[in-house]
Protein backbone atom coordinates (compact mmCIF):
# COMPACT_ATOMS: atom_id res chain seq x y z
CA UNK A 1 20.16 -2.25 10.15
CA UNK A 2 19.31 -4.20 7.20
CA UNK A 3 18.71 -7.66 6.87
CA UNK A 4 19.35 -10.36 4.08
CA UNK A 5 17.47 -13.46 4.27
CA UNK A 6 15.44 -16.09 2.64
CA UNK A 7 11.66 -15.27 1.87
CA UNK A 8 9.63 -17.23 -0.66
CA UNK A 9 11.54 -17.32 -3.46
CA UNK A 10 14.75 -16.07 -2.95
CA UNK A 11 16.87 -13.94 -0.84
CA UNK A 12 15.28 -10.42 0.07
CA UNK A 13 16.51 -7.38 1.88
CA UNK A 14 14.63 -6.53 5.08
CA UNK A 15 15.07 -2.84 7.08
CA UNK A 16 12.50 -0.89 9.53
CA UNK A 17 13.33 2.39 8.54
CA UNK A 18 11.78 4.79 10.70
CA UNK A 19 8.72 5.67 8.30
CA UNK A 20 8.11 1.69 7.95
CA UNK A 21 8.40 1.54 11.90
CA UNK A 22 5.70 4.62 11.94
CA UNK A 23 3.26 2.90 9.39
CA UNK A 24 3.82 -0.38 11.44
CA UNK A 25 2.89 1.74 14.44
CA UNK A 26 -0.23 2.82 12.41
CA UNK A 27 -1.33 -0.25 11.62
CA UNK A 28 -0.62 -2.33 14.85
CA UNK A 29 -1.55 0.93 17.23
CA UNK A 30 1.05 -0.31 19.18
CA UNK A 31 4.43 1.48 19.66
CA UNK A 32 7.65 -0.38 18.34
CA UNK A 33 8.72 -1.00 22.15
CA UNK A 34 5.60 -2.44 22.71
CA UNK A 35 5.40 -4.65 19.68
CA UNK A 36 9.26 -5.88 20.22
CA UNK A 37 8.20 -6.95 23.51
CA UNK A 38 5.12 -8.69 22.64
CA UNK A 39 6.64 -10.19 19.88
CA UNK A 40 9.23 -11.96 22.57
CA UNK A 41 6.92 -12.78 24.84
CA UNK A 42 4.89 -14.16 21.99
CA UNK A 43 1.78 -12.34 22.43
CA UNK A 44 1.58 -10.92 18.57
CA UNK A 45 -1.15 -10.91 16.24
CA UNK A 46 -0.32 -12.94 12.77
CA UNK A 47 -1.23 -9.71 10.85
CA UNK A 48 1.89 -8.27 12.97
CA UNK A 49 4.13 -10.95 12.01
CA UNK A 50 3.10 -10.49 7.93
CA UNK A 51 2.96 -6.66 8.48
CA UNK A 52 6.79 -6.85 9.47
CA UNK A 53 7.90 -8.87 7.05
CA UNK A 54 5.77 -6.38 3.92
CA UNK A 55 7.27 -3.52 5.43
CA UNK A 56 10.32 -4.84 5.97
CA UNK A 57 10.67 -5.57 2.39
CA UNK A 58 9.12 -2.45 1.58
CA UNK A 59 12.10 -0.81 3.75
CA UNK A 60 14.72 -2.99 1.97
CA UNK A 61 14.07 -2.03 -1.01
CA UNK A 62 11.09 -3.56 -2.94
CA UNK A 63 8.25 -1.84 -4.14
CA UNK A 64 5.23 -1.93 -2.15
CA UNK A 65 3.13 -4.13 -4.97
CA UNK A 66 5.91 -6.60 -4.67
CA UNK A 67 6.00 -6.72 -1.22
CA UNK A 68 2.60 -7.34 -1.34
CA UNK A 69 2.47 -10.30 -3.38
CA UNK A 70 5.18 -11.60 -1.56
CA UNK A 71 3.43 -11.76 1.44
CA UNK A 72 0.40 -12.58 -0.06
CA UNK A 73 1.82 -15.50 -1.49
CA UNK A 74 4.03 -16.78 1.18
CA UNK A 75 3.59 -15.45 4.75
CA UNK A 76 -0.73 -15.71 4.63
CA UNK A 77 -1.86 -19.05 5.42
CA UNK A 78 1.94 -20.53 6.19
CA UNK A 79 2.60 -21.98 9.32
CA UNK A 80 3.80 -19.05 12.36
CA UNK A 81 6.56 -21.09 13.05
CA UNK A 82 8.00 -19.92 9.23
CA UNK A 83 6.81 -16.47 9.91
CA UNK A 84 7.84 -15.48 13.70
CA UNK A 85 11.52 -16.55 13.19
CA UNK A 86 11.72 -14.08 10.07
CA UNK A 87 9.81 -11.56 11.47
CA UNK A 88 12.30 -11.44 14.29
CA UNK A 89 15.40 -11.66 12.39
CA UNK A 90 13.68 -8.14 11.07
CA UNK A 91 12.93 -6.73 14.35
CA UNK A 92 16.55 -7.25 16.15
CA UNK A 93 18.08 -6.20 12.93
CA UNK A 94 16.85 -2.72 13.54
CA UNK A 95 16.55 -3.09 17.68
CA UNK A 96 20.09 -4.04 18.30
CA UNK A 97 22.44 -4.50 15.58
CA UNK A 98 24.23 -2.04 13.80
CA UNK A 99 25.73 -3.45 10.55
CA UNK A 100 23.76 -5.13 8.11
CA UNK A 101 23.90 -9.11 8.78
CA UNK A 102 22.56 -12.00 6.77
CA UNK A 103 20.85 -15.04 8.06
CA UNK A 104 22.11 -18.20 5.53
CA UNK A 105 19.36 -20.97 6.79
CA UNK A 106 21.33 -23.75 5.11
């Protein structure tokens, strides 16, 4: 359920846990069902795509000031097409996979 990937400036760990899934909830007022399925269909807000990827780091591991400037610094005002494939990788990590995985984007 956790995810290793490149974000920024380095690799980072990446999990939903189920109290970043419920503050995701929170903030998006959508459920995590509906959000996976929008984010497929690619009806999302950007603010979901940068909200998955703070929590998700938040989830992993990092502090939530760190995840913050993360995000701050590289997911706002970056082009969606560096965002949604990241913010993905996060989603089916917890969705459908089991073990943790890592995504090597060499």
């Amino acid at each position: 359920m956790q995810l290793k990937a490149f974000f920024g400036d380095g690799d980072h760990a990446f999990a939903l846990t189920d109290d970043m899934i419920a503050e995701l909830e929170r903030l998006s007022g959508l459920g995590i069902g509906a959000l996976y399925l929008r984010a497929v269909n690619m009806d999302f807000s950007l603010a979901n795509l940068v909200e998955i990827i703070r929590l998700g780091l938040i989830g992993g591991g990092a502090d939530p000031k760190t995840a913050m400037q993360l995000t701050d610094t590289y997911a706002r005002n970056r082009p969606i097409a560096e965002l949604y494939p990241l913010a993905m990788d996060i989603l089916d990590a917890r969705w459908g996979d089991t073990k943790d995985k890592e995504i090597d984007d060499e």
